[in-house]
Protein backbone atom coordinates (compact mmCIF):
# COMPACT_ATOMS: atom_id res chain seq x y z
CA UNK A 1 -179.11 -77.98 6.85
CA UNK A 2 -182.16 -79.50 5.77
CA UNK A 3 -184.35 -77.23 7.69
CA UNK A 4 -182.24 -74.23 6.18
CA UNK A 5 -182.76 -75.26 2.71
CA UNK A 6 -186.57 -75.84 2.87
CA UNK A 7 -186.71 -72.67 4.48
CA UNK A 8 -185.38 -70.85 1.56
CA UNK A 9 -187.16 -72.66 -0.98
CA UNK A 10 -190.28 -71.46 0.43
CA UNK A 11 -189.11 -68.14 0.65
CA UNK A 12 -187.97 -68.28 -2.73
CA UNK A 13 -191.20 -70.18 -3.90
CA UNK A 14 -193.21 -67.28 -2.64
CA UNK A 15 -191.17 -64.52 -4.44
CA UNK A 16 -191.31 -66.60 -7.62
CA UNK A 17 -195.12 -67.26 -7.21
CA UNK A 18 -195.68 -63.68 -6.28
CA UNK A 19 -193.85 -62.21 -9.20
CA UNK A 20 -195.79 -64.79 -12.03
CA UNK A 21 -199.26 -62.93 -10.35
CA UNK A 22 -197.46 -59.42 -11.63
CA UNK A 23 -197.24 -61.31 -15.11
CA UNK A 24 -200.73 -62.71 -15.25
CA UNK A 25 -202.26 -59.15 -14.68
CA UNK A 26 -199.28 -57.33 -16.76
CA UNK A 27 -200.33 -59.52 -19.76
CA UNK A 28 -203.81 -59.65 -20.09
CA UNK A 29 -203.77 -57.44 -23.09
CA UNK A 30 -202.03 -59.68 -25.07
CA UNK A 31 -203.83 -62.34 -26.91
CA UNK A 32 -204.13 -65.18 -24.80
CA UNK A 33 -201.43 -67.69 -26.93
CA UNK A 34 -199.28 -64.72 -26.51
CA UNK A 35 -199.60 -64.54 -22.74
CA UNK A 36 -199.78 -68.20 -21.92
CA UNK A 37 -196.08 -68.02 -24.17
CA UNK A 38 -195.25 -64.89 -21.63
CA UNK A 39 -195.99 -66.67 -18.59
CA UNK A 40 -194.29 -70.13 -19.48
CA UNK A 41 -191.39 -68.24 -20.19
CA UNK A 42 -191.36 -66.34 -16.71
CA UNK A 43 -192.30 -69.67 -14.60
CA UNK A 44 -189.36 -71.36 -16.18
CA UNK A 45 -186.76 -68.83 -15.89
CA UNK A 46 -188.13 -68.24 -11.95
CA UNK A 47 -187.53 -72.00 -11.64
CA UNK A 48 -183.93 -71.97 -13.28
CA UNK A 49 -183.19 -68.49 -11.02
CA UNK A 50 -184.17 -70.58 -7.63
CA UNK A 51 -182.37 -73.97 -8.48
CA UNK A 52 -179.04 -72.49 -10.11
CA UNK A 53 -179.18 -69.25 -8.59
CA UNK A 54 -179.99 -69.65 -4.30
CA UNK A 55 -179.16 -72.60 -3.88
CA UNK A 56 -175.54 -72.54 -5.13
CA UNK A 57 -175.01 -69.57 -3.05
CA UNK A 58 -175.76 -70.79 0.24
CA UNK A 59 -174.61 -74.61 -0.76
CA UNK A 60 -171.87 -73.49 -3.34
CA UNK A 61 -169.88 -77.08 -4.93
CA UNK A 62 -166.21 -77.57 -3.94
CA UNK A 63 -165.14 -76.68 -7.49
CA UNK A 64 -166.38 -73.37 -7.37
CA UNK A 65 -165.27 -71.12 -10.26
CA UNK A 66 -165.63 -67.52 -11.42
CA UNK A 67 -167.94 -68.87 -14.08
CA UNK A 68 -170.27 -70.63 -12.36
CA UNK A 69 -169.96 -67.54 -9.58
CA UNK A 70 -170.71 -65.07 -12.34
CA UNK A 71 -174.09 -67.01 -13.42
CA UNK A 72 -175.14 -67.55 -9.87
CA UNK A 73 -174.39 -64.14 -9.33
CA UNK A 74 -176.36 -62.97 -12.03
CA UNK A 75 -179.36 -64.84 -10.95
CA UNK A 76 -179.54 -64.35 -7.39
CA UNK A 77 -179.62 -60.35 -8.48
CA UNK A 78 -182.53 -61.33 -10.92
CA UNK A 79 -184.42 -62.63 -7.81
CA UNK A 80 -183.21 -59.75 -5.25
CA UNK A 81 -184.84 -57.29 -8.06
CA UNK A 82 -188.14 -59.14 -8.04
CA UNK A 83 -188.27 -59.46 -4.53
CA UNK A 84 -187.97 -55.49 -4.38
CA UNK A 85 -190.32 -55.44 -7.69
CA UNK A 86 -192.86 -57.61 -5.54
CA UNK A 87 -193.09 -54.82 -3.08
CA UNK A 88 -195.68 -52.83 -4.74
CA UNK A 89 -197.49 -55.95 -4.93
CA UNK A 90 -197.25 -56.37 -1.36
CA UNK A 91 -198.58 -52.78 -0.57
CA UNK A 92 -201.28 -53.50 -2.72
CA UNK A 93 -202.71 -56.58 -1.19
CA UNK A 94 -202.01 -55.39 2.22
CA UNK A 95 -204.73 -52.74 1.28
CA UNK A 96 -206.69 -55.44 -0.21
CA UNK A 97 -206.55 -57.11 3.31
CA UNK A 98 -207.77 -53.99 4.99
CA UNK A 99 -210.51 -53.56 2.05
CA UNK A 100 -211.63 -56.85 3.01
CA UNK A 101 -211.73 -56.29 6.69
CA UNK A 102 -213.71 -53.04 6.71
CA UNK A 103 -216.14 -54.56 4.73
CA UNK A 104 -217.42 -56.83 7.03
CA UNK A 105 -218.39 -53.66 9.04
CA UNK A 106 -220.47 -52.21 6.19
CA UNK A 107 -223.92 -52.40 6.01
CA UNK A 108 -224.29 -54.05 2.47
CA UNK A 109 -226.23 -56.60 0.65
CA UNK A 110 -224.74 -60.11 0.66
CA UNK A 111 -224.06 -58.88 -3.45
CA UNK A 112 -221.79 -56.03 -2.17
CA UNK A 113 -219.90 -58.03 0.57
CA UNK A 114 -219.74 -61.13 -1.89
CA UNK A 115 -217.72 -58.59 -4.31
CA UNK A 116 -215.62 -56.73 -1.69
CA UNK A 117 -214.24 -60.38 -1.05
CA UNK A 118 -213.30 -60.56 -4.82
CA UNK A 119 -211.07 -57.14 -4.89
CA UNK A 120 -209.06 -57.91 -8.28
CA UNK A 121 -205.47 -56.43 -8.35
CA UNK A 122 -204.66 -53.13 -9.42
CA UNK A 123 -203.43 -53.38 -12.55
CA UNK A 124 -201.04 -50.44 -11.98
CA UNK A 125 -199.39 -52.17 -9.29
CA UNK A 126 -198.39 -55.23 -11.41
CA UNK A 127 -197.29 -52.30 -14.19
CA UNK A 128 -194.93 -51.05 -11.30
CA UNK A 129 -193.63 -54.39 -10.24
CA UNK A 130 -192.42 -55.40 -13.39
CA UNK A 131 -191.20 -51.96 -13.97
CA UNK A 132 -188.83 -51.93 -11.18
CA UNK A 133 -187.84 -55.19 -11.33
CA UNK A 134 -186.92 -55.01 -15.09
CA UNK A 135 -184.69 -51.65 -15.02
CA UNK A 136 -182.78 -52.96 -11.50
CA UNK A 137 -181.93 -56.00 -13.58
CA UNK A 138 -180.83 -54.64 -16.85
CA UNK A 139 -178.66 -52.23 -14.89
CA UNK A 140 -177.09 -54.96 -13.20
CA UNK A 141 -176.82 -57.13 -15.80
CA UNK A 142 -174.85 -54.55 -18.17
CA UNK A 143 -173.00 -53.53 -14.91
CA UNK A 144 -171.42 -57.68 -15.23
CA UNK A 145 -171.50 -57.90 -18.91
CA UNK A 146 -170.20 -54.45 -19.84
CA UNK A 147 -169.60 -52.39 -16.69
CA UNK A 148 -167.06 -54.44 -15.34
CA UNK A 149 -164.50 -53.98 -18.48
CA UNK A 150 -165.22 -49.96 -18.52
CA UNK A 151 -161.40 -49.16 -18.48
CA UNK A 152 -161.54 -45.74 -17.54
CA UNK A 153 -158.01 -43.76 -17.98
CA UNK A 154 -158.07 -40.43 -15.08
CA UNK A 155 -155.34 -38.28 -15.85
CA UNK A 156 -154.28 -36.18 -11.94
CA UNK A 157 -151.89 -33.79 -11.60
CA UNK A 158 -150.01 -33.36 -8.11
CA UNK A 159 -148.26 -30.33 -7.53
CA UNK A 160 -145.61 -29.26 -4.96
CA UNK A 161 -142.71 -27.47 -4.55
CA UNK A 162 -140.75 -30.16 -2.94
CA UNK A 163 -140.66 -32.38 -6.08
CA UNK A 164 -137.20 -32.70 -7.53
CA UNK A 165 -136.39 -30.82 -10.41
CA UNK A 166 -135.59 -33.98 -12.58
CA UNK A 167 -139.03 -35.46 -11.79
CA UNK A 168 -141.02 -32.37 -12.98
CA UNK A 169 -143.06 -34.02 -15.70
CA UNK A 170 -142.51 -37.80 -14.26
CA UNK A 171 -145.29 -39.89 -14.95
CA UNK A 172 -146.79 -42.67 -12.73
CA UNK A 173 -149.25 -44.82 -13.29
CA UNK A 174 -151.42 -46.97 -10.37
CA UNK A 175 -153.80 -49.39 -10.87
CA UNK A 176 -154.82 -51.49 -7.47
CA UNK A 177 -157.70 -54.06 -6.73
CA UNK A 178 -157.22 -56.64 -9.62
CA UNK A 179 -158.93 -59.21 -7.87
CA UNK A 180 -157.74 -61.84 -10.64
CA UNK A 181 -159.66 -64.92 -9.13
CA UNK A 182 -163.04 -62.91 -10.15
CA UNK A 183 -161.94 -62.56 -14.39
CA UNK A 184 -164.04 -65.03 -16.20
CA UNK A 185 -160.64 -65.26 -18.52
CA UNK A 186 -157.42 -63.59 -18.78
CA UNK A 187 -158.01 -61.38 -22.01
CA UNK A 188 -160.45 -58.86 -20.66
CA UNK A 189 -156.31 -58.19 -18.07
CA UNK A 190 -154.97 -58.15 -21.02
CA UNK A 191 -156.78 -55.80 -22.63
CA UNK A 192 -156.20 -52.78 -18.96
CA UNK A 193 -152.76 -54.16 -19.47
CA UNK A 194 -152.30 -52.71 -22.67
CA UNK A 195 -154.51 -49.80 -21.65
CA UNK A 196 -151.44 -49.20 -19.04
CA UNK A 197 -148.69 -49.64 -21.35
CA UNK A 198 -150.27 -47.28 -23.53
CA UNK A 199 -149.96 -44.19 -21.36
CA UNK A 200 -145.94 -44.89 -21.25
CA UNK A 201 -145.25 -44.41 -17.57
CA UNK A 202 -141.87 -43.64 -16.04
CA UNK A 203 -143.64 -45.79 -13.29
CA UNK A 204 -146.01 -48.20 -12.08
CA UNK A 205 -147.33 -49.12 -9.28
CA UNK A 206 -149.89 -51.06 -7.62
CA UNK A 207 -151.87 -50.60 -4.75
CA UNK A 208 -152.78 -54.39 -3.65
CA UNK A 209 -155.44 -56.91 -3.62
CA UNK A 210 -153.94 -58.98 -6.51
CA UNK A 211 -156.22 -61.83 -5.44
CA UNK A 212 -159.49 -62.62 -3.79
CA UNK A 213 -157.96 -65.38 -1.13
CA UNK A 214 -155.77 -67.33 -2.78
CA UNK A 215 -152.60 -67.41 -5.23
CA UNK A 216 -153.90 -70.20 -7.18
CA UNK A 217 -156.13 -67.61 -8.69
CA UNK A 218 -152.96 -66.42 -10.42
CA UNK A 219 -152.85 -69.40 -12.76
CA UNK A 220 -152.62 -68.93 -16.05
CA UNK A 221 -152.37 -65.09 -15.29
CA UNK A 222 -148.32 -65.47 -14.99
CA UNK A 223 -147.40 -63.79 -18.63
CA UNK A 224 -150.17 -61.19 -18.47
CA UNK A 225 -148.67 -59.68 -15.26
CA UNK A 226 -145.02 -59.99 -16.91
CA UNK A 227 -146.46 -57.56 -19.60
CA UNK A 228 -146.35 -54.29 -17.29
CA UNK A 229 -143.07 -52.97 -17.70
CA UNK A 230 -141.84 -49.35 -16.76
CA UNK A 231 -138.18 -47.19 -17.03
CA UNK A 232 -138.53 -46.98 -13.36
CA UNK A 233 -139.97 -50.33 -12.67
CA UNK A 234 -143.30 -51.67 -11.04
CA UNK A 235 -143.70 -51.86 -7.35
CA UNK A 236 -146.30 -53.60 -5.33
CA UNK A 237 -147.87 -54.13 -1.60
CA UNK A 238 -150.46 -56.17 -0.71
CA UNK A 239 -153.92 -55.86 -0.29
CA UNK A 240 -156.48 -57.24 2.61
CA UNK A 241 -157.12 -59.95 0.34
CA UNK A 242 -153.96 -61.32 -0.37
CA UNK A 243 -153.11 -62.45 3.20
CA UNK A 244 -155.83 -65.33 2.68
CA UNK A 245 -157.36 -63.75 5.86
CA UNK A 246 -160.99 -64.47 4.23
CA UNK A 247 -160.78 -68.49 3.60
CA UNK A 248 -160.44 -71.54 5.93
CA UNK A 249 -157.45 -73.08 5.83
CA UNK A 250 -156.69 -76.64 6.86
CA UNK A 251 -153.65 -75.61 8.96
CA UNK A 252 -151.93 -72.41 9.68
CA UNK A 253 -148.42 -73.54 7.60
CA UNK A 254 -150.82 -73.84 4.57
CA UNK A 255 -151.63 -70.05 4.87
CA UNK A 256 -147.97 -69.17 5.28
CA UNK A 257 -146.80 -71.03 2.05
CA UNK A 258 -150.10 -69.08 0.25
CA UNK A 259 -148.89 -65.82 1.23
CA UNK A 260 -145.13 -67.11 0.37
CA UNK A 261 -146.28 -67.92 -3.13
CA UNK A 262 -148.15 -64.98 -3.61
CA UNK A 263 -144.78 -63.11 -2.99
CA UNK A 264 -143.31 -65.51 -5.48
CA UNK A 265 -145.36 -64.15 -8.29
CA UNK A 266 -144.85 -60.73 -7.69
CA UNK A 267 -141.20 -61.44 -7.95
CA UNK A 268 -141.87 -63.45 -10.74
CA UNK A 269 -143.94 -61.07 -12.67
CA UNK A 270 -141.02 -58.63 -12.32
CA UNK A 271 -142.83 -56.25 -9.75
CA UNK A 272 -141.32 -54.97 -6.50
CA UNK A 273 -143.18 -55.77 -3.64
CA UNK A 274 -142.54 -53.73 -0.87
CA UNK A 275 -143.18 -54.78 3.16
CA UNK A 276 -142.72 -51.80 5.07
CA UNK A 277 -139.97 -50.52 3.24
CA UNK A 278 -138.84 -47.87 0.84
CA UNK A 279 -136.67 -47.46 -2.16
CA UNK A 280 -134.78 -44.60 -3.82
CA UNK A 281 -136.46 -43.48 -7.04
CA UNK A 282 -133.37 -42.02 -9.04
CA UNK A 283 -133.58 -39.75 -12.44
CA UNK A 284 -130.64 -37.42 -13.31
CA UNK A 285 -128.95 -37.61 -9.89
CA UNK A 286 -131.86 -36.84 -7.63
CA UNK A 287 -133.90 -38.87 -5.68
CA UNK A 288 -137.12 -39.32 -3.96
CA UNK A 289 -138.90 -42.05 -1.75
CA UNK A 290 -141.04 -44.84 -2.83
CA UNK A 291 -142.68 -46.38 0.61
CA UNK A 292 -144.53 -49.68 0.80
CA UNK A 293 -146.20 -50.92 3.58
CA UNK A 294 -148.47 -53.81 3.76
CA UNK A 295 -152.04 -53.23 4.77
CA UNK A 296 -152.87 -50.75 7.46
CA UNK A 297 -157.24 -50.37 7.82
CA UNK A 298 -158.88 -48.53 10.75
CA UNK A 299 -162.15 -49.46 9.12
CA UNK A 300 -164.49 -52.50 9.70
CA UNK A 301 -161.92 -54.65 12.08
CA UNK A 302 -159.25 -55.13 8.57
CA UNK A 303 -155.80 -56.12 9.29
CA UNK A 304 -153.10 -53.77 10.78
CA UNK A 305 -150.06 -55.61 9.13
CA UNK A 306 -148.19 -52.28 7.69
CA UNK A 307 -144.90 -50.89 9.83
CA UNK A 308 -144.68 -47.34 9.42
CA UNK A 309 -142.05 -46.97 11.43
CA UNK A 310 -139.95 -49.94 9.92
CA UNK A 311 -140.93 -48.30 6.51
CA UNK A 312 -140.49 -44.70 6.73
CA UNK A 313 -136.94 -44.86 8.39
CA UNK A 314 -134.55 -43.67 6.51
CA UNK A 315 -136.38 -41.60 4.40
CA UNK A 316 -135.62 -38.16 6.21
CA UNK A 317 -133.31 -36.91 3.82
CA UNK A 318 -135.49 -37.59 0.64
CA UNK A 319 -136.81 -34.38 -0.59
CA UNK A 320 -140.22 -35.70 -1.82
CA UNK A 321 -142.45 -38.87 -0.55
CA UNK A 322 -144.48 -41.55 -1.94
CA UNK A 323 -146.76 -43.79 0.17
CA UNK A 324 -147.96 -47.04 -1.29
CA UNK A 325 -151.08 -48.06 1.33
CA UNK A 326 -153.84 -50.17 0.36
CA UNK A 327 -156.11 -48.74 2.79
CA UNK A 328 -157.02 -45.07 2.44
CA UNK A 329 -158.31 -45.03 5.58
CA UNK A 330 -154.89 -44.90 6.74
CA UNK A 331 -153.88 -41.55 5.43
CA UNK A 332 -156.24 -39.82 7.72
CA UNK A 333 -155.60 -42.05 10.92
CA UNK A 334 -151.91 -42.25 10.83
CA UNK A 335 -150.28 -40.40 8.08
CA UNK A 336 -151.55 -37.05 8.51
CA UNK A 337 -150.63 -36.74 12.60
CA UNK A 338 -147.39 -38.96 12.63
CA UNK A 339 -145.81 -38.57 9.20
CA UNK A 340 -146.33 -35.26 7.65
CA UNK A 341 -143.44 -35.32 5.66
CA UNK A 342 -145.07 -38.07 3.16
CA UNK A 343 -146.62 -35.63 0.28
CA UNK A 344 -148.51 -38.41 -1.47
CA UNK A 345 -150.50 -41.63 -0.73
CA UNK A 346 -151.78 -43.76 -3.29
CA UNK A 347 -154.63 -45.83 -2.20
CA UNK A 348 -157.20 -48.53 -3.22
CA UNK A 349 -159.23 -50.90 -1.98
CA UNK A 350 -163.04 -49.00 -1.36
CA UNK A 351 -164.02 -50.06 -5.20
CA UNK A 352 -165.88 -47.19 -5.30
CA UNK A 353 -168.95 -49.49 -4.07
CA UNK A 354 -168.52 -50.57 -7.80
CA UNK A 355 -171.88 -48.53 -8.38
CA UNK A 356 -172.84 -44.95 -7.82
CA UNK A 357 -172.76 -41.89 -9.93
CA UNK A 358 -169.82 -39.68 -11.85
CA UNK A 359 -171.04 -36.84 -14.04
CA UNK A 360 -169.97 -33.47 -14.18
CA UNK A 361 -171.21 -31.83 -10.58
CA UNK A 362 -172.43 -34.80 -9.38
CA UNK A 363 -170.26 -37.53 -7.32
CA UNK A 364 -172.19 -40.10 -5.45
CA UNK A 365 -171.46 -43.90 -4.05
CA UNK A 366 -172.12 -45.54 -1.10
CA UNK A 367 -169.06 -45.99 -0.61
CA UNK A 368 -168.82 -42.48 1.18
CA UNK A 369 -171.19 -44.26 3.92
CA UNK A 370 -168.09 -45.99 5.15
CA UNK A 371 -165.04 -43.82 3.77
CA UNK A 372 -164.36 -40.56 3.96
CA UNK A 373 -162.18 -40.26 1.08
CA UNK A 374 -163.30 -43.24 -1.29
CA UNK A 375 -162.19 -42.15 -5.03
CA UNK A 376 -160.00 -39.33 -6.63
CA UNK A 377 -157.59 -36.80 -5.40
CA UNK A 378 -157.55 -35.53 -1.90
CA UNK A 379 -156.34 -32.76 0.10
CA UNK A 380 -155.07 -31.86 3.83
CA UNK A 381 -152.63 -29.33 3.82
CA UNK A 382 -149.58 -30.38 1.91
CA UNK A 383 -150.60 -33.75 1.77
CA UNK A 384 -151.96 -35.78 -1.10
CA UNK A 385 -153.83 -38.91 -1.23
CA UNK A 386 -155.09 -40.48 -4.02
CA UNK A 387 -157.85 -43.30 -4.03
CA UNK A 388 -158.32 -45.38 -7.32
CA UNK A 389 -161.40 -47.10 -7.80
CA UNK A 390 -159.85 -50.42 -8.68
CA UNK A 391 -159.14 -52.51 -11.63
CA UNK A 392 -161.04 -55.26 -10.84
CA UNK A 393 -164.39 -56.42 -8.71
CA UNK A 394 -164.97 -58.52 -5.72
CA UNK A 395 -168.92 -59.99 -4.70
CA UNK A 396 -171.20 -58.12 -7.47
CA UNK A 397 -169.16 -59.32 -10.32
CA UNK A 398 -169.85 -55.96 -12.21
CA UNK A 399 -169.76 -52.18 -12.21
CA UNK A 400 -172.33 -49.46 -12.61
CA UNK A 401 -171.40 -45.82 -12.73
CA UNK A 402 -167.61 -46.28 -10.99
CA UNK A 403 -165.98 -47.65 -13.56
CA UNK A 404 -162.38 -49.78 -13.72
CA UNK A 405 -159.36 -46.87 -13.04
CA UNK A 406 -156.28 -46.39 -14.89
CA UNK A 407 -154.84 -43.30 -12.97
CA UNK A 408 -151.95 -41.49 -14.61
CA UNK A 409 -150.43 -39.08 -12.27
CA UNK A 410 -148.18 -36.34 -13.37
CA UNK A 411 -145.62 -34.84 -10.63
CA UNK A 412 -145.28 -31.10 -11.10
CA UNK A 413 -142.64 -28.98 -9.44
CA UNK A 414 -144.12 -25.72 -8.89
C-alpha cells in the first residue's frame, strides 16, 4: 500500500509540477507581484487537489459521505483536466527533445549548440494548456453545482389503438435513478418532488435504483418519498443498485436484511413495489396491466433477477400493457421476441452518460457506445419503450447536457 501511494504521489507531483510550468510562461505579462500572487495561488490549490482530492479516492475514510465524495470528486476532475491540459505541454517538449537531439548533428558554433540546448517553451503551448484545462473544469464544475438539479419536465405521447377507452387522456408520470445516497441534502428531492406533483398524474411510477448500495442512504429521506402521491397510486421495482450487489458485506444474511429494508421503505413511503408481478390498473370499469419485474440487464455482466414469466402471467386478457424494467436493454433482448403483447416499457438506468448533447437536430452521449436505445421514446413495431435519463447521478456527481427527467406520458387511444 505504501508502494501504491508513493507511486501516485509522484504521478500526481509531476502533473502538478508540470501544470505550474504552463503558469510561469502563461503569466509573464503580468507584473511580476501579480504573477508571483498567480502562481502561489496555483501551487497551493495543486497541493490541496493532490492531498484532499487522490488520495481520498484510492484510500477513502470509513465515514465516507456524499459531501466529502462531492469535494473529492470535484478535485480529482480538476486534476484529470490538467493532466489532459498538460498534454500540449507534453507535445511540445517532446519536440524540444528532438530539437535538442538533431542539434548535436549540426555543424554549428559552440554559440549555436549552447542555445539549441536552451529551447524556451512555446508560449502558445502554455496558452493551450491552460485553455483546455480551464473550460473542461468549469464545465464540470457547473455540471455538479448546477447541472445536477436541471429538472427537466419531457412531455411523450404514446399512441395505440389498444388503449382502453377510459384511459384516453391518462397521465403517467416516471421518474427512475434517484440514487438518494449521492444528494448532498434532501431539499434539492424535494424540490423534483414537487416538480412531479405539479404535473398532476393519474400515475406514478418509478423505474428503480432508489439507492447507490445501501438503504441507510434513505435516512432522513423517509417524508420526502411519502410526498409523491397519485389517484392511481405509485409503483416501484428495483434497480441494479438496490440489491447491494456493488458493496462488501460482512455476511450474506446482512445483504438479505438490506434488501428486506429497502422493501420496507418502499412500503413505507406508500409506493408499490412490484417483483415480477402485475396489477390491474382500473378507471371507469376497464382495465389494463401494470407489470413489474425486478432487474433484467443483458449488458456489462448486470443481474438477471426479473421473472417474466412469473410476471406476465395472467395478463392475457388485459387489453393494453405496461412494463416496468429497469434495464432497457431488456426490451430488445427479451420483450420484443417473447412478449409482443406488452405495448410499453418504461426504462432507466443508462443516465444518459450524465453528459452529452440535446439541441434541436442534434442528440449525442456516450451512452449510445453501450446502449442502443439510451434516452427518449422508442419504436419496434407496436411496441414502445421509453428510457428516462434519471433523476439522480451516480460516480460524476453532476450533469452536463442530459439533464435530470421528469417524463409525463400521455396514453392516447387512436
Amino acid at each position: 500500500m505504501i508502494a501504491r501511494f508513493i507511486i501516485i504521489f509522484l504521478i500526481i507531483t509531476a502533473i502538478e509540477l508540470y501544470f505550474l510550468q504552463a503558469v510561469k510562461t502563461f503569466a509573464q505579462d503580468f507584473s511580476s507581484g501579480k504573477r508571483n500572487a498567480l502562481l502561489y495561488t496555483a501551487y497551493s490549490l495543486a497541493a490541496l487537489n493532490f492531498l484532499l482530492g487522490i488520495v481520498s479516492m484510492i484510500y477513502p475514510p470509513p465515514n465516507w459521505n456524499a459531501t466529502f465524495r462531492f469535494v473529492s470528486m470535484g478535485l480529482v476532475i480538476l486534476a484529470l483536466c490538467k493532466l489532459f491540459g498538460i498534454s500540449f505541454l507534453i507535445i511540445d517538449d517532446v519536440i524540444r527533445l528532438f530539437r535538442w537531439i538533431f542539434s548535436y548533428f549540426k555543424t554549428s558554433p559552440p554559440e549555436a549548440v549552447e542555445a539549441a540546448h536552451k529551447i524556451s517553451r512555446l508560449k502558445f503551448m502554455s496558452q493551450l494548456a491552460i485553455t483546455f484545462t480551464v473550460i473542461p473544469a468549469v464545465g464540470f464544475l457547473y455540471g455538479m453545482v448546477k447541472g445536477a438539479y436541471k429538472y427537466r419536465v419531457h412531455n411523450v405521447k404514446v399512441p395505440s389503438p389498444k388503449i382502453p377507452e377510459a384511459f384516453d387522456g391518462f397521465k403517467i408520470v416516471q421518474i427512475s435513478d434517484i440514487h438518494t445516497g449521492s444528494f448532498l441534502e434532501n431539499n434539492h428531492l424535494i424540490k423534483a418532488f414537487d416538480i412531479v406533483l405539479q404535473q398532476k398524474a393519474d400515475l406514478i411510477l418509478f423505474t428503480g435504483d432508489l439507492v447507490n448500495n445501501e438503504t441507510t442512504e434513505t435516512k432522513g429521506y423517509e417524508d420526502v418519498y411519502k410526498k409523491l402521491k397519485a389517484p392511481h397510486g405509485v409503483f416501484s421495482v428495483l434497480g441494479n443498485h438496490d440489491y447491494g450487489d456493488y458493496k462488501q458485506w460482512d455476511s450474506p444474511q446482512e445483504k438479505k436484511q438490506n434488501l428486506e429494508n429497502l422493501k420496507k421503505v418502499h412500503a413505507d413511503s406508500g409506493w408499490r413495489l412490484l417483483m415480477n408481478e402485475h396489477v390491474a390498473i382500473e378507471k371507469d370499469g376497464q382495465k389494463m396491466a401494470l407489470i413489474g419485474i425486478e432487474n433484467w440487464g443483458a449488458k456489462m455482466n448486470f443481474p438477471k433477477y426479473g421473472r417474466m414469466d412469473l410476471a406476465h402471467k395472467g395478463t392475457e386478457d388485459f387489453p393494453f400493457k405496461i412494463l416496468m424494467s429497469h434495464d432497457p436493454s431488456h426490451w430488445e433482448k427479451e420483450v420484443q421476441t417473447s412478449y409482443p403483447d406488452v405495448d410499453l416499457t418504461l426504462s432507466g438506468h443508462t443516465h444518459g452518460m450524465q453528459m452529452g448533447i440535446e439541441i434541436p437536430g442534434l442528440k449525442w452521449s456516450p451512452s449510445q457506445w453501450v446502449y442502443k436505445q439510451w434516452a427518449g421514446l422508442y419504436k419496434q413495431g407496436e411496441q414502445f419503450l421509453y428510457v428516462n435519463r434519471g433523476l439522480g447521478f451516480l460516480g460524476y456527481p453532476g450533469r452536463i447536457g442530459i439533464w435530470p427527467e421528469i417524463t409525463v406520458i400521455e396514453l392516447q387511444r387512436v
